[in-house]
N, C-alpha and C. Protein backbone atom coordinates (compact mmCIF):
# COMPACT_ATOMS: atom_id res chain seq x y z
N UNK A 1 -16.54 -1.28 -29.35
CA UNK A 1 -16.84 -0.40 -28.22
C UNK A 1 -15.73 -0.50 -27.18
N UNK A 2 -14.97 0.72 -26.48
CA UNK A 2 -13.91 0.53 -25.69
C UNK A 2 -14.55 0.97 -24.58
N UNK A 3 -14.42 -0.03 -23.11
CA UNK A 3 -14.72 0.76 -22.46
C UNK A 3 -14.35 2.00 -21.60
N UNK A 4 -14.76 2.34 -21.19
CA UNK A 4 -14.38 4.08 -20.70
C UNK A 4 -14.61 3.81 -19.36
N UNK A 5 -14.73 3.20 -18.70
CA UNK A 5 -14.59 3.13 -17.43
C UNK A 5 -13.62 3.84 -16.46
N UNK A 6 -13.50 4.73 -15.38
CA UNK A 6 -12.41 5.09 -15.22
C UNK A 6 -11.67 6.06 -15.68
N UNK A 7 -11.87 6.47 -17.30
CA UNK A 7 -11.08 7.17 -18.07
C UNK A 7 -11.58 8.10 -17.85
N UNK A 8 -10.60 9.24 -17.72
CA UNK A 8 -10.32 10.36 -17.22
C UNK A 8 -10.19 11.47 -18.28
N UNK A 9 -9.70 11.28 -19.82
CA UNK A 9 -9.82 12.21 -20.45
C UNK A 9 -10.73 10.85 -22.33
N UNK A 10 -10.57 12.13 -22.98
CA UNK A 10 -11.55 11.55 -23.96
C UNK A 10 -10.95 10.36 -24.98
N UNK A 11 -11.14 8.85 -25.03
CA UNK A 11 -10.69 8.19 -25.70
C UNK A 11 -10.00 8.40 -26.95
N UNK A 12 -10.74 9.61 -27.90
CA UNK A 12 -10.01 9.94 -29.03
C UNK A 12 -8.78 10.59 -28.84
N UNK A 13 -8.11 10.90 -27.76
CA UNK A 13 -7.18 11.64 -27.62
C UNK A 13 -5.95 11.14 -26.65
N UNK A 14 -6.59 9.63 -26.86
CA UNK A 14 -5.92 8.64 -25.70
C UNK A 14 -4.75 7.56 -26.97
N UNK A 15 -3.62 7.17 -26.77
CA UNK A 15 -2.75 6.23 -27.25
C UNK A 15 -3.53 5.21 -27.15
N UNK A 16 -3.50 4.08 -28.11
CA UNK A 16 -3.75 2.79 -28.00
C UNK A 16 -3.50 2.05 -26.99
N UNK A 17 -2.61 1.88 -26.91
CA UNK A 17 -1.44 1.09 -25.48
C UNK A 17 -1.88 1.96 -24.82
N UNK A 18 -2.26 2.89 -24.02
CA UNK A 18 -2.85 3.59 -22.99
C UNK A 18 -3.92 3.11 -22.67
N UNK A 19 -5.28 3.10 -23.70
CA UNK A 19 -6.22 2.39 -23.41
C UNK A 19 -6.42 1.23 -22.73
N UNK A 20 -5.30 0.01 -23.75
CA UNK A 20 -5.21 -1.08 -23.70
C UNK A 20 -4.34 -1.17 -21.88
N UNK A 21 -3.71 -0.24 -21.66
CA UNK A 21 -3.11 -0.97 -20.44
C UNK A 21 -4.08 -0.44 -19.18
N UNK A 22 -5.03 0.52 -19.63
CA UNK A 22 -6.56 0.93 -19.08
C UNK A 22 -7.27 -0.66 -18.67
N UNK A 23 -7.19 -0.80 -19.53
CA UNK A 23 -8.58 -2.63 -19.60
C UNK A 23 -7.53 -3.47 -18.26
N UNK A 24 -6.14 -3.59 -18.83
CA UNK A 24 -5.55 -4.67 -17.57
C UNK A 24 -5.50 -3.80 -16.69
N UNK A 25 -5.22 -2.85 -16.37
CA UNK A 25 -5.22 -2.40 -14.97
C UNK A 25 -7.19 -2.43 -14.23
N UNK A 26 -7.81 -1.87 -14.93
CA UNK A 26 -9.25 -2.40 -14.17
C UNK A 26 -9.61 -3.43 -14.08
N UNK A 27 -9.05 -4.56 -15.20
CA UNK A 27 -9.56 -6.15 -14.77
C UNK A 27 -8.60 -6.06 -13.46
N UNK A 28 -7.05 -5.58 -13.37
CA UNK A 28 -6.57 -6.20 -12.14
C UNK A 28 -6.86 -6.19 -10.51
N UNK A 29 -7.82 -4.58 -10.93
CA UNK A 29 -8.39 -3.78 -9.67
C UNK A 29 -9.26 -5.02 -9.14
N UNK A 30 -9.74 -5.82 -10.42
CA UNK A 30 -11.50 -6.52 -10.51
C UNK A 30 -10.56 -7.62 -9.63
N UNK A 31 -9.90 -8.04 -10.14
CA UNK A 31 -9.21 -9.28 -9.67
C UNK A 31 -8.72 -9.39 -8.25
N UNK A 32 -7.98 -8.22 -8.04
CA UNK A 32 -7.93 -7.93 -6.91
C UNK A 32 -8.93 -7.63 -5.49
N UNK A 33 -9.94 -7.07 -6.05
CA UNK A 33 -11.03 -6.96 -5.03
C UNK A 33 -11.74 -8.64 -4.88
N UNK A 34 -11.72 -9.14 -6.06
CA UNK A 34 -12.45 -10.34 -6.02
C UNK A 34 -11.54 -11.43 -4.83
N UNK A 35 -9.85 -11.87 -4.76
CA UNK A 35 -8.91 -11.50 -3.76
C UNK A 35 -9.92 -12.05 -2.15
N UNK A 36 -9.90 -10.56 -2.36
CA UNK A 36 -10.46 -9.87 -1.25
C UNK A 36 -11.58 -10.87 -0.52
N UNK A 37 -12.53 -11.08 -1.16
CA UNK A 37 -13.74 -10.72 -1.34
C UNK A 37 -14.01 -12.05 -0.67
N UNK A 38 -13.07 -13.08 -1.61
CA UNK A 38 -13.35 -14.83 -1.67
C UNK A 38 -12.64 -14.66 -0.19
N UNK A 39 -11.33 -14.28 0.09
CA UNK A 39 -10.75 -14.27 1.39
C UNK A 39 -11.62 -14.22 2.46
N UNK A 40 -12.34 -12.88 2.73
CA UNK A 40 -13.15 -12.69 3.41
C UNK A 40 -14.53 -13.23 4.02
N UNK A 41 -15.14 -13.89 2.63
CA UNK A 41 -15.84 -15.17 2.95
C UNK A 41 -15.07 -16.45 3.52
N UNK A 42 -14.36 -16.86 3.23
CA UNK A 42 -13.80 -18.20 3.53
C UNK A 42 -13.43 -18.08 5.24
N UNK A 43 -12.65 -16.89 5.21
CA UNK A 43 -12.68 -17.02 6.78
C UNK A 43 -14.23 -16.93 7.81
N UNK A 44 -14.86 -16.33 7.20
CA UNK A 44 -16.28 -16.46 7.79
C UNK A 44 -17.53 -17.93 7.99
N UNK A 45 -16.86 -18.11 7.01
CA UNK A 45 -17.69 -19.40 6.62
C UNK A 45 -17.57 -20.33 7.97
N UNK A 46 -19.09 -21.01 8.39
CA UNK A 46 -18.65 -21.95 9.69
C UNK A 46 -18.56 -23.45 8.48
N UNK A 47 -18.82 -23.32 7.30
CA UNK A 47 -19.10 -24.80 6.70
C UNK A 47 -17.47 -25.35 6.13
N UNK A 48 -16.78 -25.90 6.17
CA UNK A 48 -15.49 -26.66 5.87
C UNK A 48 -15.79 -26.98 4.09
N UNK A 49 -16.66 -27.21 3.78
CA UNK A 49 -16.42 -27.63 2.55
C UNK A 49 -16.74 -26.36 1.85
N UNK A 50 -18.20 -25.31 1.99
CA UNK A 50 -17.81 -23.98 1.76
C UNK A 50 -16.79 -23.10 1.25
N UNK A 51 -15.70 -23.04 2.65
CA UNK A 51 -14.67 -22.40 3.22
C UNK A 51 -13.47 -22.92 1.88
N UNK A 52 -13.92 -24.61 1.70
CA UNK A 52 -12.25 -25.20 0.45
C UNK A 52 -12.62 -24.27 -0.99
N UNK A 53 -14.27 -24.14 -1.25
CA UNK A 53 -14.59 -23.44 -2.33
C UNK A 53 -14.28 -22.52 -2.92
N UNK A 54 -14.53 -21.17 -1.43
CA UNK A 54 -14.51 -19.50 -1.55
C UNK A 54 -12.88 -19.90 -1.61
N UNK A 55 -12.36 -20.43 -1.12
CA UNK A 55 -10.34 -20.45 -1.04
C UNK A 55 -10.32 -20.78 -2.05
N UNK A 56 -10.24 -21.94 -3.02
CA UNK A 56 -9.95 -22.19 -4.64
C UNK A 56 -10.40 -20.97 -5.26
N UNK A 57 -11.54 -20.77 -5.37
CA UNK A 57 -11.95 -19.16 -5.86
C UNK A 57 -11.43 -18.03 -5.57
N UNK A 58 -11.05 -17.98 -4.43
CA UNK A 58 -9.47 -16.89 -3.98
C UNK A 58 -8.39 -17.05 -5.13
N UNK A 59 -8.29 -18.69 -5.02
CA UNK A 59 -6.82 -18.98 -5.69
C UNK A 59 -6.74 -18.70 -7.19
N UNK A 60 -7.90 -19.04 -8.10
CA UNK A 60 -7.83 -18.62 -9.26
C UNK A 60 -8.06 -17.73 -9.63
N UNK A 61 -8.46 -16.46 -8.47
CA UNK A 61 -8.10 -15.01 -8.85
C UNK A 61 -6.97 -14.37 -8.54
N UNK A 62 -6.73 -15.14 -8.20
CA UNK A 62 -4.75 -14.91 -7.61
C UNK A 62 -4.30 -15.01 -8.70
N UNK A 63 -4.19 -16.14 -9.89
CA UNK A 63 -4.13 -16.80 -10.52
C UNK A 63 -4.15 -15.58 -12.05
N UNK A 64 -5.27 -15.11 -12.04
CA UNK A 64 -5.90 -14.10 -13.53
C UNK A 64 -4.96 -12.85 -12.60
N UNK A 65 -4.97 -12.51 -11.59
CA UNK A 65 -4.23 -11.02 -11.32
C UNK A 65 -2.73 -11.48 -11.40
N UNK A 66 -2.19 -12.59 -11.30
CA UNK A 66 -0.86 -12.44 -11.96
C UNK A 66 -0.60 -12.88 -13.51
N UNK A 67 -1.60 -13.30 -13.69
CA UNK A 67 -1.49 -13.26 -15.14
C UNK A 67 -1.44 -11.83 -16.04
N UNK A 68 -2.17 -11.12 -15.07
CA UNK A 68 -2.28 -9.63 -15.57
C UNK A 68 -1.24 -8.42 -15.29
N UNK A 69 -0.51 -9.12 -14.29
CA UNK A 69 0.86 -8.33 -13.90
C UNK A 69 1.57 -8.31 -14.96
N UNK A 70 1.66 -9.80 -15.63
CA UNK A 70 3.13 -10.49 -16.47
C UNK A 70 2.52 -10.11 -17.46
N UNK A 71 1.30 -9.19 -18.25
CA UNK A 71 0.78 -8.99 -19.31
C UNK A 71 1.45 -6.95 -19.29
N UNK A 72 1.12 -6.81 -17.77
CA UNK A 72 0.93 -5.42 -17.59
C UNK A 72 2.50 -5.32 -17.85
N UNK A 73 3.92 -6.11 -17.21
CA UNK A 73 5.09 -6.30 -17.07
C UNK A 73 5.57 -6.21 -18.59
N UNK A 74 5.07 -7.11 -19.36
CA UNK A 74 5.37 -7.14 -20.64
C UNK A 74 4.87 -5.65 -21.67
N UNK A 75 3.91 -4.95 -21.39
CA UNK A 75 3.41 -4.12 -22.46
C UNK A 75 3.99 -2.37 -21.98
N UNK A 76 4.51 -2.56 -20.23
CA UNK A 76 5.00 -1.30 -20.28
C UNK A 76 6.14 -1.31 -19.67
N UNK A 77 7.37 -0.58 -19.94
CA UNK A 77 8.91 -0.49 -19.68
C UNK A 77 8.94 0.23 -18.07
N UNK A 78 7.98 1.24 -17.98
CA UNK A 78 8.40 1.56 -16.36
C UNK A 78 7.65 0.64 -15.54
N UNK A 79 6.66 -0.07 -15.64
CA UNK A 79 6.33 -1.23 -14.90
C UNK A 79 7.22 -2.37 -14.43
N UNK A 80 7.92 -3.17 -15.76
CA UNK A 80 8.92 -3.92 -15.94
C UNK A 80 10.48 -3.20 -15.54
N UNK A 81 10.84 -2.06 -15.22
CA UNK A 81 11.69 -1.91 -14.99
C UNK A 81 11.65 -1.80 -13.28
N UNK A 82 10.29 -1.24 -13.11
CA UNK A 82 10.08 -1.31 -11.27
C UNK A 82 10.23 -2.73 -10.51
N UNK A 83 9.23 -3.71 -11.50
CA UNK A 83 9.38 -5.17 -11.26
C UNK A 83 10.49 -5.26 -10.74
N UNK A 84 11.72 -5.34 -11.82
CA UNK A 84 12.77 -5.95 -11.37
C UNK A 84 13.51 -5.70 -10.46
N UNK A 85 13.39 -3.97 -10.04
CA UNK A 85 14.08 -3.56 -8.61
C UNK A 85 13.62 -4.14 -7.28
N UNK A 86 11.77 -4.23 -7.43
CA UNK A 86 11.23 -4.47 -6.22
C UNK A 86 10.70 -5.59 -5.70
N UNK A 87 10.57 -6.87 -7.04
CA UNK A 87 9.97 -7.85 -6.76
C UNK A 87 11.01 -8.98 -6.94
N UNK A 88 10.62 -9.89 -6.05
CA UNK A 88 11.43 -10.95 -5.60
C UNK A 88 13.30 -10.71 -5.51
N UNK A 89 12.70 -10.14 -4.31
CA UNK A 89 13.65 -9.92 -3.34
C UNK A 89 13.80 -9.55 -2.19
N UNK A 90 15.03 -10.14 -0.96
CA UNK A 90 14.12 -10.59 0.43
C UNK A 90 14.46 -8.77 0.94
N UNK A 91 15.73 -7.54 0.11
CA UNK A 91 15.91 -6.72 0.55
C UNK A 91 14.39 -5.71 1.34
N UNK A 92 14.78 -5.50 2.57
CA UNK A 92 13.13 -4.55 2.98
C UNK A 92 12.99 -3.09 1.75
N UNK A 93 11.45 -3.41 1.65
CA UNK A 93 11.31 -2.43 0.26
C UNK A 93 12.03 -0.99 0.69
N UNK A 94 11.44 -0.37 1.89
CA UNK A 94 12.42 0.80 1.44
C UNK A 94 13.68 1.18 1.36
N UNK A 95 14.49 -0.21 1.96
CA UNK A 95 16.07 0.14 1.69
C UNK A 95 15.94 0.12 0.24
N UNK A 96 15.28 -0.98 -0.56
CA UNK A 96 15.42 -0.50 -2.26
C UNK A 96 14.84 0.42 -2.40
N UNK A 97 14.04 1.31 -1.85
CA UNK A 97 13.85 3.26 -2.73
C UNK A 97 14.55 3.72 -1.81
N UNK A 98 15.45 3.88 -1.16
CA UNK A 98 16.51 4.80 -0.66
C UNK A 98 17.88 4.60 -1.46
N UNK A 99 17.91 3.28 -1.38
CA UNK A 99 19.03 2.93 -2.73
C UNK A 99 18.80 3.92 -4.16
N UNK A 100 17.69 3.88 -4.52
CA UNK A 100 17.20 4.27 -6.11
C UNK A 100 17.20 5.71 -5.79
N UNK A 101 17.26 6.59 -5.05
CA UNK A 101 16.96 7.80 -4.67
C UNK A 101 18.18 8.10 -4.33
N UNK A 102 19.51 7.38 -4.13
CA UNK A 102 20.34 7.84 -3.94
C UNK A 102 20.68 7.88 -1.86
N UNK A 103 19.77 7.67 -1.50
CA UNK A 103 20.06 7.85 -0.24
C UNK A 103 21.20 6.75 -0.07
N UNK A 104 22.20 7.23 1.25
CA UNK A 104 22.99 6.92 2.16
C UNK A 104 22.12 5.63 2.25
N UNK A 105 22.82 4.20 1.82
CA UNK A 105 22.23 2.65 2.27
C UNK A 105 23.08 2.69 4.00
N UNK A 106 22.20 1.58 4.83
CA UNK A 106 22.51 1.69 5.94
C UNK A 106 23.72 0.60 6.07
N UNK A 107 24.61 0.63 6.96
CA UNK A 107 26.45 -0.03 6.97
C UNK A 107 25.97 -1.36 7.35
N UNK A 108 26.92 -1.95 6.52
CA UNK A 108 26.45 -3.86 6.88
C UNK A 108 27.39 -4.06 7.66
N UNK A 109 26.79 -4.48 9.03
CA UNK A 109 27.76 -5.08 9.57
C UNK A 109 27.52 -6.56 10.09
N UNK A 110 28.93 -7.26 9.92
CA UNK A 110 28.59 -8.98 10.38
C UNK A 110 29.28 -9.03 11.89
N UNK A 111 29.28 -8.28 12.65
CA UNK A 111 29.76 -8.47 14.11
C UNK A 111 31.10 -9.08 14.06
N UNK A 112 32.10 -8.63 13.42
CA UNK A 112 33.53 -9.59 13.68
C UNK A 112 34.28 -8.64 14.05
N UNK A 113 33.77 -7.27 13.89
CA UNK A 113 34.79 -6.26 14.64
C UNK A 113 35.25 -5.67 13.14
N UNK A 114 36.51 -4.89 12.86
CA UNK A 114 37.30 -3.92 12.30
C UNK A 114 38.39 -5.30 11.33
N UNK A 115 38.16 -4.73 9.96
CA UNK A 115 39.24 -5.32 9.28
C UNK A 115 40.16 -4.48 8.98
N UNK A 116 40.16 -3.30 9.14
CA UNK A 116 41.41 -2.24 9.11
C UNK A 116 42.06 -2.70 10.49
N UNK A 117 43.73 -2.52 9.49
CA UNK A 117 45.03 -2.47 9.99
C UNK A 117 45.13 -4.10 10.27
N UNK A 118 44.34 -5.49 9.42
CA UNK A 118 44.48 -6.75 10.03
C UNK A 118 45.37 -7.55 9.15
């Protein structure tokens, strides 16, 4: 049984690997809200030992949603090719899509003045 959750047109008419990258992207949504969820308790919480709980439980859904990136990274080429432009790196994201778009990057300057004519 596949689930259909989400799916938008009729499974028989869907790619395998489509499906399949269907399932990691809704566990990641799941993962992600869950994130959320533990965050949101923990800061609420007045109890200290509570609060270490809902946070570990944050952490090992941190934990399954990057596991599901490096699954999602591995099974599709425009995912993995975005990765590598946008992640881990300190450049501000939209100077990298103005770069990729071709836009005019903005002039680096290190304050020493003019190396023409030196």
């Amino acid at each position: 049984m596949v689930s259909n959750e989400g799916l938008h047109e009729p499974v028989a008419q869907l790619q395998p690997g489509t499906v399949e990258l269907h399932r990691a992207l809704i566990s990641l949504m799941e993962e992600l809200e869950a994130i959320d969820w533990y965050a949101q308790r923990a800061d609420a919480s007045a109890d200290d030992s509570l609060r270490t709980v809902l946070r570990h439980n944050r952490n090992e859904e941190i934990e399954h949603a990057m596991m599901l990136l490096e699954w999602i990274r591995r099974n599709d080429e425009d995912f993995a090719r975005h990765a590598r432009k946008y992640l881990f790196t300190e450049r501000p994201v939209t100077e990298i899509e103005q770069g990729a778009r071709g836009d005019a990057a903005p002039a680096l300057t290190l304050g020493v003045g003019s190396l023409k004519g030196a």
